[in-house]
N, C-alpha and C. Protein backbone atom coordinates (compact mmCIF):
# COMPACT_ATOMS: atom_id res chain seq x y z
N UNK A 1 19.29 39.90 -7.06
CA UNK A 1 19.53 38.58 -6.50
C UNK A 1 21.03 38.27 -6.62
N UNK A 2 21.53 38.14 -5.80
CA UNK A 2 23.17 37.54 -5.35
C UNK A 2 23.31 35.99 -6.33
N UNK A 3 24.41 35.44 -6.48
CA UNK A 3 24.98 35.04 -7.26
C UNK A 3 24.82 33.27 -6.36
N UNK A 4 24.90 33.38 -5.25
CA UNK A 4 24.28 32.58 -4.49
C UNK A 4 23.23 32.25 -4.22
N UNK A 5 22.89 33.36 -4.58
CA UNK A 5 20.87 32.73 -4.25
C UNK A 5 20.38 32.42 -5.63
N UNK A 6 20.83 33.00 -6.81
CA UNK A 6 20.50 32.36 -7.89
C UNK A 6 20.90 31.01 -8.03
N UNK A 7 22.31 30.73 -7.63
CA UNK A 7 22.82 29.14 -7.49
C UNK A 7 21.66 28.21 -6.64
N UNK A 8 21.50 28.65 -5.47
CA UNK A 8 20.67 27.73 -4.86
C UNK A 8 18.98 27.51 -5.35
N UNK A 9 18.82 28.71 -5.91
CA UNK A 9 17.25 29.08 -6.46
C UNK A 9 17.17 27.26 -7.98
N UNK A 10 18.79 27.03 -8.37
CA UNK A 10 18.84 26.30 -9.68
C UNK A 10 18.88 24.59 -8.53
N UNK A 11 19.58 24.58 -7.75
CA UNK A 11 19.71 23.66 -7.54
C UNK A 11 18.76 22.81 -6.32
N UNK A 12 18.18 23.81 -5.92
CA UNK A 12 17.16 22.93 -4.94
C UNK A 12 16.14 22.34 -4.64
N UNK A 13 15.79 22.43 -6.37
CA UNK A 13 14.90 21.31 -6.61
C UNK A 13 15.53 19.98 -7.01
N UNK A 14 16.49 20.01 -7.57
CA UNK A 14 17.57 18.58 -7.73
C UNK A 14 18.08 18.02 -6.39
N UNK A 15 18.30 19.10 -5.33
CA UNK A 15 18.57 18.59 -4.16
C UNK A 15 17.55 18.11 -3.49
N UNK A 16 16.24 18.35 -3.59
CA UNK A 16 15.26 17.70 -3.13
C UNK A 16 14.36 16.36 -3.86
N UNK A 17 14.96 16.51 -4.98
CA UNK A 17 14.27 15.14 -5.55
C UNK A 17 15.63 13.67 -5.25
N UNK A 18 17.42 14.07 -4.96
CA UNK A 18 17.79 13.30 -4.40
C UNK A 18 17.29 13.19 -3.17
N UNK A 19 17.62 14.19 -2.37
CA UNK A 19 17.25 13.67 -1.23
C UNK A 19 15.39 12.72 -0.96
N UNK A 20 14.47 12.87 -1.87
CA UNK A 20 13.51 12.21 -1.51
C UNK A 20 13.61 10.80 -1.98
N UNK A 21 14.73 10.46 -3.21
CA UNK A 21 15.25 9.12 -3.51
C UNK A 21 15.78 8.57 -2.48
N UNK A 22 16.94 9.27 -1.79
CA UNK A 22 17.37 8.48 -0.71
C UNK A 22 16.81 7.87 0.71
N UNK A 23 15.67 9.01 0.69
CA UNK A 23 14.99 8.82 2.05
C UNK A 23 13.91 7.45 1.50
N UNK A 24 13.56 7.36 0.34
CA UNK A 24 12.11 6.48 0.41
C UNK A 24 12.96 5.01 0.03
N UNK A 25 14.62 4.72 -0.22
CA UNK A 25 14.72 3.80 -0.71
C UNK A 25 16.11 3.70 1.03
N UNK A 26 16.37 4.18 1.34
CA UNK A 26 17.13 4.05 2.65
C UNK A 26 15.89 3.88 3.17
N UNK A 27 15.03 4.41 4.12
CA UNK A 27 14.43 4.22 5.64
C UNK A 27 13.49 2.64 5.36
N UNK A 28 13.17 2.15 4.48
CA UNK A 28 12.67 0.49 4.34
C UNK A 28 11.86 0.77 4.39
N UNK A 29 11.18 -0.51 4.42
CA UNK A 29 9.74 -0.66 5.24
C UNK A 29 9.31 -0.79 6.80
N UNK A 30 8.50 0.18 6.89
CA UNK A 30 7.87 -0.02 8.60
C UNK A 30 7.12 -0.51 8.80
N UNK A 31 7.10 -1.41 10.02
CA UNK A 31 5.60 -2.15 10.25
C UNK A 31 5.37 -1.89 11.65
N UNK A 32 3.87 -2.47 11.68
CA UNK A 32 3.24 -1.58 12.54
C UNK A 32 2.51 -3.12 13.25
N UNK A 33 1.97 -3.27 14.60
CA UNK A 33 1.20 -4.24 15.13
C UNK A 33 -0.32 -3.44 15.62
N UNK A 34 -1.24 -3.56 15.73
CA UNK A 34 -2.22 -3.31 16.02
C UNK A 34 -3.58 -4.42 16.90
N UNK A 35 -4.16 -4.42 17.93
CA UNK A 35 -5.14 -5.49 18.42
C UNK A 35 -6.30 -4.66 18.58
N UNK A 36 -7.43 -5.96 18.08
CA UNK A 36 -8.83 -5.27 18.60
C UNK A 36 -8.95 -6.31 18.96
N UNK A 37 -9.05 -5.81 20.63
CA UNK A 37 -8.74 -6.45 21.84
C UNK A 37 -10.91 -6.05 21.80
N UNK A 38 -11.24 -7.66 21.69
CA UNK A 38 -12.77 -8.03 22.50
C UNK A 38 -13.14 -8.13 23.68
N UNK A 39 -14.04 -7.51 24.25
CA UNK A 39 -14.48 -8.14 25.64
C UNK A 39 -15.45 -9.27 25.66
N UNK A 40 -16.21 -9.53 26.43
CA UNK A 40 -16.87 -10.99 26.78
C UNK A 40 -18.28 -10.32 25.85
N UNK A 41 -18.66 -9.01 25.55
CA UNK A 41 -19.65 -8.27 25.12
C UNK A 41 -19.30 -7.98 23.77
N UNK A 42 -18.22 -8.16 23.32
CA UNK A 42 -18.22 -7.70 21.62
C UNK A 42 -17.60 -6.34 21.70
N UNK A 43 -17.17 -5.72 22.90
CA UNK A 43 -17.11 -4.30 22.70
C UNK A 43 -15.45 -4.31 22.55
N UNK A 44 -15.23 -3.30 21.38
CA UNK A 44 -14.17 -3.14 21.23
C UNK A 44 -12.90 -1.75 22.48
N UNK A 45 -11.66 -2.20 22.25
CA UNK A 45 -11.05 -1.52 23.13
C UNK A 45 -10.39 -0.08 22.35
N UNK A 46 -10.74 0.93 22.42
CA UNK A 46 -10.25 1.88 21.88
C UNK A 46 -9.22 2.83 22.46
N UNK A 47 -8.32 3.35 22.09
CA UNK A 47 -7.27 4.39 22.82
C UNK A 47 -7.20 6.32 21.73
N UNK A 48 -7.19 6.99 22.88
CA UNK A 48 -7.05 8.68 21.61
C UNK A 48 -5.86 8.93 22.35
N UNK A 49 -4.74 9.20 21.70
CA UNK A 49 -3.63 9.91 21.73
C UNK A 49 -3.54 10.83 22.08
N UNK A 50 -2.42 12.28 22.78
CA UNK A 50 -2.28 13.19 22.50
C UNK A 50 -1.98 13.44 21.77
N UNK A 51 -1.32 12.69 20.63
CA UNK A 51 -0.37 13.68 19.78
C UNK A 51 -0.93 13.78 18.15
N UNK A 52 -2.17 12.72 18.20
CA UNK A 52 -2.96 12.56 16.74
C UNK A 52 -4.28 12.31 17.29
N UNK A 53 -5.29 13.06 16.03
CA UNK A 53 -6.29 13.32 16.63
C UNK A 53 -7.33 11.87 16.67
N UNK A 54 -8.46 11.38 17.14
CA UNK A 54 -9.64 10.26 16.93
C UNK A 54 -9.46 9.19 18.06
N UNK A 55 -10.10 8.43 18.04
CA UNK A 55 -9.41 7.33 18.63
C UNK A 55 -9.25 6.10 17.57
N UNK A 56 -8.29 5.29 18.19
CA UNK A 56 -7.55 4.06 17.54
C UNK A 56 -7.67 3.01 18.31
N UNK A 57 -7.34 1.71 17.24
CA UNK A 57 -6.90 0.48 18.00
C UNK A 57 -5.34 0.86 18.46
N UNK A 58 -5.22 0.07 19.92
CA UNK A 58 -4.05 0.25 20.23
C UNK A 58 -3.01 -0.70 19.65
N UNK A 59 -1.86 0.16 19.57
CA UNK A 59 -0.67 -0.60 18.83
C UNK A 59 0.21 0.28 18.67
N UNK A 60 1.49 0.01 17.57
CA UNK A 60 2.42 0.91 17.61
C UNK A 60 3.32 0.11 16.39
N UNK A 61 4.69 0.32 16.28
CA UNK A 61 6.17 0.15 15.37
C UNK A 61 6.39 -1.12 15.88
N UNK A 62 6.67 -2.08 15.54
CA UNK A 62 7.59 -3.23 15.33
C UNK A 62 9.24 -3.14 15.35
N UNK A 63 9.96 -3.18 16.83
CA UNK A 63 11.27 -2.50 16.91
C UNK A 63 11.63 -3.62 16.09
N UNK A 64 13.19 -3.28 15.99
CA UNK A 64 14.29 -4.36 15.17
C UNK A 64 14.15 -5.76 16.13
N UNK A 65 14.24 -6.90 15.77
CA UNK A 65 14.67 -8.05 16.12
C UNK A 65 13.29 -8.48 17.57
N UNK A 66 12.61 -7.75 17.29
CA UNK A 66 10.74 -7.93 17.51
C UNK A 66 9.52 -8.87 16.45
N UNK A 67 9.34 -9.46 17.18
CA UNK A 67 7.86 -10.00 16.20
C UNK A 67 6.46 -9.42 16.29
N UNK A 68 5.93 -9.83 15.18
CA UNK A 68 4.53 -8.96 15.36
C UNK A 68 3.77 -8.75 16.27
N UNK A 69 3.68 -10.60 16.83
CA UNK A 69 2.99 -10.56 18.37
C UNK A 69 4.15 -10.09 19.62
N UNK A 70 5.09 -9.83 19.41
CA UNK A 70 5.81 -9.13 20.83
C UNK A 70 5.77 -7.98 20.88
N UNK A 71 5.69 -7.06 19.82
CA UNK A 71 5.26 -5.87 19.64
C UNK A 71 3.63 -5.51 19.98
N UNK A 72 3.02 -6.40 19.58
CA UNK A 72 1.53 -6.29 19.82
C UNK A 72 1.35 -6.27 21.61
N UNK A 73 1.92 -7.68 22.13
CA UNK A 73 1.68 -7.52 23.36
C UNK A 73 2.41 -6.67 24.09
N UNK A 74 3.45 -6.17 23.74
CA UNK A 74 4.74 -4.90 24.57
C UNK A 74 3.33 -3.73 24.67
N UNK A 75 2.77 -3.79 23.62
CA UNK A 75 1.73 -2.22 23.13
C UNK A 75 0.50 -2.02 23.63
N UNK A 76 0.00 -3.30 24.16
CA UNK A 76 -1.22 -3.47 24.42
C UNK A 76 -1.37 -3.34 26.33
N UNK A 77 0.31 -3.29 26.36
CA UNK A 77 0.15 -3.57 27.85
C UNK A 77 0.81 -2.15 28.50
N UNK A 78 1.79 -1.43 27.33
CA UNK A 78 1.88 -0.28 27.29
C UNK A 78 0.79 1.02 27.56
N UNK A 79 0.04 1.01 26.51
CA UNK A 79 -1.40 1.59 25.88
C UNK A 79 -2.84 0.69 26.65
N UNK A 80 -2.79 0.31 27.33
CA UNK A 80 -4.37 -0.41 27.97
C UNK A 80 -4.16 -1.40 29.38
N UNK A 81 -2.86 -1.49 29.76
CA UNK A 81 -2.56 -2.40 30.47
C UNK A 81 -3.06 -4.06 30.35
N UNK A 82 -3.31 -4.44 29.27
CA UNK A 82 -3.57 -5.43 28.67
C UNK A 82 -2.86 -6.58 28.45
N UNK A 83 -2.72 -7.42 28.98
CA UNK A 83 -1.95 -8.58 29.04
C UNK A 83 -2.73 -9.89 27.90
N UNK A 84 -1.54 -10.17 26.86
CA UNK A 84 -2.10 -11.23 26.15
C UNK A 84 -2.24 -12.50 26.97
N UNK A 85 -3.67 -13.25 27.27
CA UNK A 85 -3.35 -14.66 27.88
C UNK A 85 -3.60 -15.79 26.65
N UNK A 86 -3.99 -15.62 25.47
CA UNK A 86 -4.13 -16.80 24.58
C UNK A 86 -3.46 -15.86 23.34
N UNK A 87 -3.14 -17.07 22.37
CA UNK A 87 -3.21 -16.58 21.02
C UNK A 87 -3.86 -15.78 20.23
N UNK A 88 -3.16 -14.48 19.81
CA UNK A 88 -4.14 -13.76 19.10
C UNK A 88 -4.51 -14.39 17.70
N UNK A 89 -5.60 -13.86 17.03
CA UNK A 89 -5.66 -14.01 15.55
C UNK A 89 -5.22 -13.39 14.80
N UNK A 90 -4.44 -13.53 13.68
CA UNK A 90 -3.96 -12.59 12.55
C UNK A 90 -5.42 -11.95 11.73
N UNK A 91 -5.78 -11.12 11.42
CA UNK A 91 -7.13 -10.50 10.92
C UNK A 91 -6.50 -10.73 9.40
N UNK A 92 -5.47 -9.11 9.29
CA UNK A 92 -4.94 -8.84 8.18
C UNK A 92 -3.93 -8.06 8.17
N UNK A 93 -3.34 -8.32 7.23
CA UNK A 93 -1.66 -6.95 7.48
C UNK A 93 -2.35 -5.80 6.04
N UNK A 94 -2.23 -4.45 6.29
CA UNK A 94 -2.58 -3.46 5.51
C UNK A 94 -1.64 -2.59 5.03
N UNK A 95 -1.70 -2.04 4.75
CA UNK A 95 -1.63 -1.12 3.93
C UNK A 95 -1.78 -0.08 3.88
N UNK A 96 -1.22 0.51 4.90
CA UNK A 96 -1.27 2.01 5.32
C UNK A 96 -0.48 3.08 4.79
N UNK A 97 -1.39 3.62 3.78
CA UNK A 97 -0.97 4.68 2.70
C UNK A 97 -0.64 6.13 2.93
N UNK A 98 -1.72 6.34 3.68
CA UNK A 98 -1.84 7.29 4.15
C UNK A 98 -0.37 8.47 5.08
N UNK A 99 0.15 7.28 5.48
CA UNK A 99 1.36 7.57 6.17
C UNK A 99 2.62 7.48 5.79
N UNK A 100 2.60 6.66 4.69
CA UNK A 100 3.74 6.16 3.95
C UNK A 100 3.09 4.80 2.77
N UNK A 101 3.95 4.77 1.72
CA UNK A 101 4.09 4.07 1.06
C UNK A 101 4.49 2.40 1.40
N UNK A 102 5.25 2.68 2.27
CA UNK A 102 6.30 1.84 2.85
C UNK A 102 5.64 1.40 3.98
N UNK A 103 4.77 1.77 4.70
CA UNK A 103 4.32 1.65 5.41
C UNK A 103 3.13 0.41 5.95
N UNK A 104 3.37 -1.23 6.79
CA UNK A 104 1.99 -1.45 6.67
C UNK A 104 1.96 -2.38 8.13
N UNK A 105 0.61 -2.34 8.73
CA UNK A 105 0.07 -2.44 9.91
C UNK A 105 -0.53 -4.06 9.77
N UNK A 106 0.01 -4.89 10.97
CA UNK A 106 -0.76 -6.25 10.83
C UNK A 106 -1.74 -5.74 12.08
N UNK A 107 -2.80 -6.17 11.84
CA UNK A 107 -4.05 -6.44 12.93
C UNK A 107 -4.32 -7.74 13.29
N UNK A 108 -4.28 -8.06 14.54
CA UNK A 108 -5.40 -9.17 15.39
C UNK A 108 -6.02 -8.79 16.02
N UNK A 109 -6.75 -9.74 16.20
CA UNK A 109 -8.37 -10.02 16.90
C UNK A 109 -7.84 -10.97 18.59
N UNK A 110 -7.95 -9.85 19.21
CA UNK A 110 -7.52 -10.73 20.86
C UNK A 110 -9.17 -10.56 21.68
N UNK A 111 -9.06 -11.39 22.06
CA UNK A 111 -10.05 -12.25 22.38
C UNK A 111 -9.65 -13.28 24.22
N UNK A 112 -8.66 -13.24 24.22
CA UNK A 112 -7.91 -13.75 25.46
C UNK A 112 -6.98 -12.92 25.94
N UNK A 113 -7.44 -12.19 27.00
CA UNK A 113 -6.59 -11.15 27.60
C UNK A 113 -7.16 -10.69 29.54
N UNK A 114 -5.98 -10.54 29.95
CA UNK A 114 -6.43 -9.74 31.19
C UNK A 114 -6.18 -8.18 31.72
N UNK A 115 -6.66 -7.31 31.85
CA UNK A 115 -6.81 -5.93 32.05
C UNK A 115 -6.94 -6.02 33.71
N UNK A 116 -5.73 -5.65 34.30
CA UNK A 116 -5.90 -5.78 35.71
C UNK A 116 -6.51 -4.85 36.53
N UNK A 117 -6.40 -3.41 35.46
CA UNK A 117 -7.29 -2.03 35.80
C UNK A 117 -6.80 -1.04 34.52
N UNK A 118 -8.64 -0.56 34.81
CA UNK A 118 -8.23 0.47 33.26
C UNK A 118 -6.91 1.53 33.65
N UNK A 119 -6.30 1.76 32.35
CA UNK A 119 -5.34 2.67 32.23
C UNK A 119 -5.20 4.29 32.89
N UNK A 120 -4.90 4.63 33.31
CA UNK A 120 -4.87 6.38 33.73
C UNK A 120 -4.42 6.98 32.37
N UNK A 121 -4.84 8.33 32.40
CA UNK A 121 -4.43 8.94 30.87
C UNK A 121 -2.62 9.83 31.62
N UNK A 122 -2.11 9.49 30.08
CA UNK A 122 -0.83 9.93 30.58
C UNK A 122 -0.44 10.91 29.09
N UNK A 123 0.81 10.97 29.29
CA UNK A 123 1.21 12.26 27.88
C UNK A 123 0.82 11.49 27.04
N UNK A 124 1.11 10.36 26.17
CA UNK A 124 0.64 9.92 24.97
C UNK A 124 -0.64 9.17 25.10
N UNK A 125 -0.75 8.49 25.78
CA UNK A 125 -2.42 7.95 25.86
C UNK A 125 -3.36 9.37 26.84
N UNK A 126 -4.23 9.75 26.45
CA UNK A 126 -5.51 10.48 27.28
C UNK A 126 -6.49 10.15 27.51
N UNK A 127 -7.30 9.24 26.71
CA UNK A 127 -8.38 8.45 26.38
C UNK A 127 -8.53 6.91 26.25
N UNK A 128 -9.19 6.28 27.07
CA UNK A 128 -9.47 5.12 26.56
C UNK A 128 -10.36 4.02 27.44
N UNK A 129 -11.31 3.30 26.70
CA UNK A 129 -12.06 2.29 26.53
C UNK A 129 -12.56 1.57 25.93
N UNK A 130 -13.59 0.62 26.36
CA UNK A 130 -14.29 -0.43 25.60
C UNK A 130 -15.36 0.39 25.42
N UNK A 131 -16.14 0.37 23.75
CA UNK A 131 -16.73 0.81 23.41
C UNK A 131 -17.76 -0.47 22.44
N UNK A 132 -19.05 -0.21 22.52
CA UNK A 132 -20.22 -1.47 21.11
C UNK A 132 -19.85 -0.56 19.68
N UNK A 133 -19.84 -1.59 19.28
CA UNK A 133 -19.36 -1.51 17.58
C UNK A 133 -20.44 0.01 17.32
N UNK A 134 -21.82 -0.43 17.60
CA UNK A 134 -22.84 0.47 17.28
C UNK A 134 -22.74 1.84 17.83
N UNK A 135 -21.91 1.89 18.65
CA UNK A 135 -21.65 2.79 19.75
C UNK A 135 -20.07 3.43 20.04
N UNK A 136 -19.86 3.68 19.21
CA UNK A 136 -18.52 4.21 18.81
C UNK A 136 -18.39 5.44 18.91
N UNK A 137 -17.07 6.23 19.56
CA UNK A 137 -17.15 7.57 19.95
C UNK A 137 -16.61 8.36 17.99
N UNK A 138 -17.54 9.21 18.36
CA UNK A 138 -17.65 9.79 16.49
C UNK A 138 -16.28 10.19 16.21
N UNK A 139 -15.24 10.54 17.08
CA UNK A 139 -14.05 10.51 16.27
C UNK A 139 -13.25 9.50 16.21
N UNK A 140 -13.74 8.14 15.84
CA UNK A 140 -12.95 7.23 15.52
C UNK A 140 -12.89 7.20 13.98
N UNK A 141 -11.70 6.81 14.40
CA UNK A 141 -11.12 6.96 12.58
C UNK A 141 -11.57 5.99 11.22
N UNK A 142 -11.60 6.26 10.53
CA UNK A 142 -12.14 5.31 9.02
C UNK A 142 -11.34 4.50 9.27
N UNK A 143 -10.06 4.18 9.11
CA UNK A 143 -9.58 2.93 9.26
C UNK A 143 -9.44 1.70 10.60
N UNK A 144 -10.12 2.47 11.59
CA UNK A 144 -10.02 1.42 12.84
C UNK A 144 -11.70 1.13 12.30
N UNK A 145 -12.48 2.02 12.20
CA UNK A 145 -13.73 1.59 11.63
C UNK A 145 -13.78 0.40 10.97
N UNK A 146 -13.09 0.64 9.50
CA UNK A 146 -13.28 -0.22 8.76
C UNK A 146 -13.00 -2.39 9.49
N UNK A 147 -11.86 -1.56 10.35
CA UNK A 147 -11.06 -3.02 10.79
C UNK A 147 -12.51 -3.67 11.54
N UNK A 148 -13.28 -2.41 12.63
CA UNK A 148 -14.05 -3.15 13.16
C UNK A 148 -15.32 -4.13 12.34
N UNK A 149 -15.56 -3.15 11.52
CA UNK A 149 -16.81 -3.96 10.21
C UNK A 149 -16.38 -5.02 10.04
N UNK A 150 -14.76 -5.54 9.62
CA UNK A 150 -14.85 -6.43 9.03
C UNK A 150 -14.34 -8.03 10.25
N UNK A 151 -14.20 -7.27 11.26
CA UNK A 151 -14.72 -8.41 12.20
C UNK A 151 -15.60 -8.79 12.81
N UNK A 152 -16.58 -7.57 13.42
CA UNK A 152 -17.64 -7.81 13.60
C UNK A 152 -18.75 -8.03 12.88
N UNK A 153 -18.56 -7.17 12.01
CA UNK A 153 -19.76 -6.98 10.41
C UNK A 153 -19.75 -7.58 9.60
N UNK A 154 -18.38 -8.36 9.40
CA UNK A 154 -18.44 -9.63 8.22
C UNK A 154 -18.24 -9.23 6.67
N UNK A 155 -18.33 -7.56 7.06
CA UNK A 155 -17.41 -7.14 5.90
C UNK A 155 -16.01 -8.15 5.21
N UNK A 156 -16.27 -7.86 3.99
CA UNK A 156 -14.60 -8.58 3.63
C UNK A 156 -13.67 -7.29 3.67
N UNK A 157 -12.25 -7.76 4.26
CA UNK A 157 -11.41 -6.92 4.08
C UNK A 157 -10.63 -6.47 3.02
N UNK A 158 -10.67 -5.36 3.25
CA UNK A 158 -9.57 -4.53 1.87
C UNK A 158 -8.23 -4.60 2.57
N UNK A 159 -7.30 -4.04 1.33
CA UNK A 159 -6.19 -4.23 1.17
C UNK A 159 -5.52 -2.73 2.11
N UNK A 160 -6.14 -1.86 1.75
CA UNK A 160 -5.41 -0.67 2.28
C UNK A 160 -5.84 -0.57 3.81
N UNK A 161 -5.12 0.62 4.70
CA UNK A 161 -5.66 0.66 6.21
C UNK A 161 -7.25 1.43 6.21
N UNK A 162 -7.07 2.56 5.12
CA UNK A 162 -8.79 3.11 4.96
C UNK A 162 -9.26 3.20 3.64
């Protein structure tokens, strides 16, 4: 072993525990908007990605100098062609661990909206509809699950996203 590779063999675990200080106390906190967008039937609106697997409530990142609900409606109309026409409800903001520490997702409950025509699947959206709570396509995820229980089901909500 070279005299260099022993050097780096000593130091790159110190270089990786700074660098994971800097990254988790530089990049902040991210937040996230999310809607479970109702129809006149209770059925929820679901979207599957290309790029992660199940389906989800649609939503996304909260850019800089964005609010929760402008992000929500930018996303909803992005991802479902969904136009907010009333006030959404705040459900709950979570706690999404899974992805980050730092990481956490507000959800509402929209309930007032117009869909002028369902979406075409494109590179990041492929999938999507209104689906009955009871009737949920099996790869939806534990945590959009859970969100739905606890609006439709009366579940109380937890703190984390699953």
């Amino acid at each position: 072993m070279t005299a260099v590779q022993n050097l780096r063999l000593k130091l790159e675990p110190a270089l990786r525990r700074v660098f994971h200080l800097y990254w988790r106390f530089a990049r902040g906190m991210t937040l996230g908007a999310r809607g479970l967008v109702l129809d006149d039937q209770d059925r929820v609106f679901l979207i599957q990605h290309s790029y992660v697997s199940g389906w989800h409530l649609p939503g996304g990142g909260v850019e800089v100098g964005e609010s929760f609900v402008d992000a929500l409606t930018r996303e909803l109309m992005e991802e479902g062609r969904i136009a907010i026409t009333g006030a959404p409800t705040l459900h709950g903001i979570f706690l999404n661990s899974h992805v980050s520490r730092r990481d956490h997702v507000a959800v509402y409950v929209v309930r007032h909206y117009h869909q002028d025509r369902p979406p075409k699947p494109n590179r990041e959206i492929i999938a999507s509809g209104f689906f009955a709570a009871d009737a949920l396509p099996a790869e939806t995820t534990p945590g959009t699950r859970l969100r739905i229980a606890e609006v439709l089901g009366g579940r109380p909500p937890i703190a984390t996203w699953r």
